[in-house]
Protein backbone atom coordinates (compact mmCIF):
# COMPACT_ATOMS: atom_id res chain seq x y z
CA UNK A 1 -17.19 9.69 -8.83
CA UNK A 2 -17.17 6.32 -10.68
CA UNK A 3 -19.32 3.58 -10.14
CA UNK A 4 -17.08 1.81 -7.40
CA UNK A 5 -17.19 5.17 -5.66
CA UNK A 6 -13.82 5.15 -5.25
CA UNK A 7 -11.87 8.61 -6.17
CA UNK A 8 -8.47 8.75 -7.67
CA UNK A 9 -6.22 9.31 -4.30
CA UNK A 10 -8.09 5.34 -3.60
CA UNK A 11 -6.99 4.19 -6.89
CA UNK A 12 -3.42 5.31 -6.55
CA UNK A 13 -3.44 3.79 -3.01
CA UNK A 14 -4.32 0.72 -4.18
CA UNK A 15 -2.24 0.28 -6.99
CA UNK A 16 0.90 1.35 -4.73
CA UNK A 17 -0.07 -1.37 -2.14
CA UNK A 18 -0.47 -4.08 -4.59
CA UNK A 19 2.47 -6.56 -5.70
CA UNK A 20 1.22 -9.66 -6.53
CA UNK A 21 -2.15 -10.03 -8.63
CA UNK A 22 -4.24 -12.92 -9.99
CA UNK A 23 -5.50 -12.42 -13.17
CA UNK A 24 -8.70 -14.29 -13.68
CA UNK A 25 -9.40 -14.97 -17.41
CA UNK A 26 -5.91 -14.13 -18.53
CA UNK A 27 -5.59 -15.36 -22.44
CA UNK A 28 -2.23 -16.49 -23.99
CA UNK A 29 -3.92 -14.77 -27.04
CA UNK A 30 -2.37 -11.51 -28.11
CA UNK A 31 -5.20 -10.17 -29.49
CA UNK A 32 -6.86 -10.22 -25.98
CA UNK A 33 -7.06 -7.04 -23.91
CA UNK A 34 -5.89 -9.47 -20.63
CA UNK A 35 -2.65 -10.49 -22.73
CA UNK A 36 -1.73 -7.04 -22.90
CA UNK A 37 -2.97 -5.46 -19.70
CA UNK A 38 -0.83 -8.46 -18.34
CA UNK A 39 2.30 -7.69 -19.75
CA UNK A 40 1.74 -4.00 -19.04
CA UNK A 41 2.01 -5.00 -15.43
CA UNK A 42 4.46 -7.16 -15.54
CA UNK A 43 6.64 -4.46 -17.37
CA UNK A 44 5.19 -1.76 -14.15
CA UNK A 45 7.01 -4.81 -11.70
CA UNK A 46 4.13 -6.14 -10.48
CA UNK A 47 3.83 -10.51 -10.39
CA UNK A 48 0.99 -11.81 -12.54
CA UNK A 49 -0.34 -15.31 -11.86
CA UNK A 50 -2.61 -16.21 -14.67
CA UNK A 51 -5.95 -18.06 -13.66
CA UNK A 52 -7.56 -20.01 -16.75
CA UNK A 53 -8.36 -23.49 -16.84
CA UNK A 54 -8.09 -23.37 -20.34
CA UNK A 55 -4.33 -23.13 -20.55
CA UNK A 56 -3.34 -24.46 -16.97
CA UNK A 57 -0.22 -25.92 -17.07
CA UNK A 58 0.82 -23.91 -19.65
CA UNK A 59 2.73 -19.99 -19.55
CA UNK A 60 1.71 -16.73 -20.25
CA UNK A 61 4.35 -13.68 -20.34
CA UNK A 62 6.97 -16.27 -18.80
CA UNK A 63 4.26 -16.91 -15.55
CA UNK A 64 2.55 -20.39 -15.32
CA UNK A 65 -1.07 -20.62 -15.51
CA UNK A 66 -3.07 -21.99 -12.80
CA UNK A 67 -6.74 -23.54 -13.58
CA UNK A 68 -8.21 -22.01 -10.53
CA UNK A 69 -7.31 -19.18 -7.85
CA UNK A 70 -7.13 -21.96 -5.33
CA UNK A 71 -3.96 -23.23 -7.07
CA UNK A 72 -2.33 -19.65 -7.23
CA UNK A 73 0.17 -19.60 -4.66
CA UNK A 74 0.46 -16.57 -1.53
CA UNK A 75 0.83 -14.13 -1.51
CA UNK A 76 -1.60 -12.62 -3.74
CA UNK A 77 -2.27 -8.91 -3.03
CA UNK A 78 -5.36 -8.45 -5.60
CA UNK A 79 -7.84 -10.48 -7.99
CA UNK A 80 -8.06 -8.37 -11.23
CA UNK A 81 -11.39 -10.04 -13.07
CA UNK A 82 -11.26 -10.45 -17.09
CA UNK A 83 -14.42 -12.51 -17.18
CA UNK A 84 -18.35 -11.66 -17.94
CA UNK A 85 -20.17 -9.35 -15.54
CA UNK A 86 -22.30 -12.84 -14.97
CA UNK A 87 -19.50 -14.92 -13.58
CA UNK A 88 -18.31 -12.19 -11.20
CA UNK A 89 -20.29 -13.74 -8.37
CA UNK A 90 -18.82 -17.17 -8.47
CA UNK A 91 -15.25 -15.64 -8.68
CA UNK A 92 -15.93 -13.17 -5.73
CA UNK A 93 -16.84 -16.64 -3.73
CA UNK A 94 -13.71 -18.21 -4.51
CA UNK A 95 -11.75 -14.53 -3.33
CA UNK A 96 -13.27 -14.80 -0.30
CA UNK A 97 -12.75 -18.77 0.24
CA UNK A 98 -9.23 -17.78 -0.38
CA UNK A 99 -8.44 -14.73 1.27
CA UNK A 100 -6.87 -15.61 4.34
CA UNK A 101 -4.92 -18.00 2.79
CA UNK A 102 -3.72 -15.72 -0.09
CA UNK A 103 -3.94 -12.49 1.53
CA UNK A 104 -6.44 -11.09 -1.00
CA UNK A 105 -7.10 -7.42 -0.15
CA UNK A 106 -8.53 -6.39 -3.44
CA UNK A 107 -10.59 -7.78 -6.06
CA UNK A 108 -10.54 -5.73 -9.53
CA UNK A 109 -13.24 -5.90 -12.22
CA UNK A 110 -12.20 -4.72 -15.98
CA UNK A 111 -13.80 -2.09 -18.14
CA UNK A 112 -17.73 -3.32 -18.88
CA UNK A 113 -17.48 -5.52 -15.97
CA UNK A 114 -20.01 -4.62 -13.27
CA UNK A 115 -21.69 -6.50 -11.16
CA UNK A 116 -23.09 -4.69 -8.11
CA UNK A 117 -24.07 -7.84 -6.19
CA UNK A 118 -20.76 -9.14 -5.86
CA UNK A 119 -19.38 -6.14 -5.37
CA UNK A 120 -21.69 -5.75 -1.95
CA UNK A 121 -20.54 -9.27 -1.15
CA UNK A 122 -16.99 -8.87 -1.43
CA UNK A 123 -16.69 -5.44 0.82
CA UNK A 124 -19.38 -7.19 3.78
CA UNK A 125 -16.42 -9.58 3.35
CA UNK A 126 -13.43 -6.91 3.93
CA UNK A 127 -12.79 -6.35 0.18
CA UNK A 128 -11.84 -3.28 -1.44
CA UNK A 129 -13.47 -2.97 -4.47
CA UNK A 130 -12.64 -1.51 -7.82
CA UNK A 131 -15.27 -1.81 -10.22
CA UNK A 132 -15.20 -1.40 -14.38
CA UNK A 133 -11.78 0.21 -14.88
CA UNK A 134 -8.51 -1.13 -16.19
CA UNK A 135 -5.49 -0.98 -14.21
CA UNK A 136 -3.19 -0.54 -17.33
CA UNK A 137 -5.51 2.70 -17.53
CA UNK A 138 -5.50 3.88 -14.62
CA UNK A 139 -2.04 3.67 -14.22
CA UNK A 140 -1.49 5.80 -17.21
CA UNK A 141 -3.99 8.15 -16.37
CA UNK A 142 -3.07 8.76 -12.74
CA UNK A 143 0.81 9.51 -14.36
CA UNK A 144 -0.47 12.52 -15.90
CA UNK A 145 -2.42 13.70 -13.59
């Protein structure tokens, strides 16, 4: 069992339910792992709204960027987090200040991104919660399988 104690039939359950995800920390840089994992879902069908203040305004993969999730429009079926295991807590507070309005049913932390606090927070708020592991991975993986 991982650490998000989730096995793979929850994985693939998740990643069939999802069709609309907010990438936070999405990078227009191609040598970022988000700029990739982005367009991998993007290729799988899935609508990617890049969150990153630092190129609002701007487009990544053909999909505008939006500064904050507040600006992301609904629906919005999962958060998938590309940021430091330190600014995990402050994103799970906007996913939950925006849930209802989005829909959120599913916030995603990357590879190396764990923060257990959070992660309690976000499931006493309704959450699913999938904790260091790439969906661009797991996808792949779970094919195979």
């Amino acid at each position: 069992m991982s650490i998000d104690g989730l096995g793979d039939e929850d994985i693939v359950g998740i990643l069939k339910g999802v069709r609309t995800i907010a990438m936070v920390g999405a990078s227009a840089s191609p040598d970022r792992p988000s700029n990739g994992v982005m367009a991998f879902l993007q290729s799988r069908g899935y609508v990617v709204h890049p969150v990153n203040p630092g190129f609002a305004g701007r487009e990544i993969h053909g999909a505008m960027v939006f500064a904050r999730l507040a600006d992301v429009p609904a629906p919005v079926d999962m958060v998938d987090i590309f940021r430091a295991s330190s600014a995990v807590p402050g994103i799970v507070e906007d996913v939950i200040a925006q849930k209802d309005r989005l829909g959120i049913k599913v916030v995603w932390t990357q590879l190396g991104v764990v923060n257990e606090h959070a992660a309690q927070t976000a499931r006493a708020a309704g959450l699913k919660v999938v904790m260091d592991r790439c969906p661009k991975i797991e996808i792949g993986r779970l094919a195979r399988g």
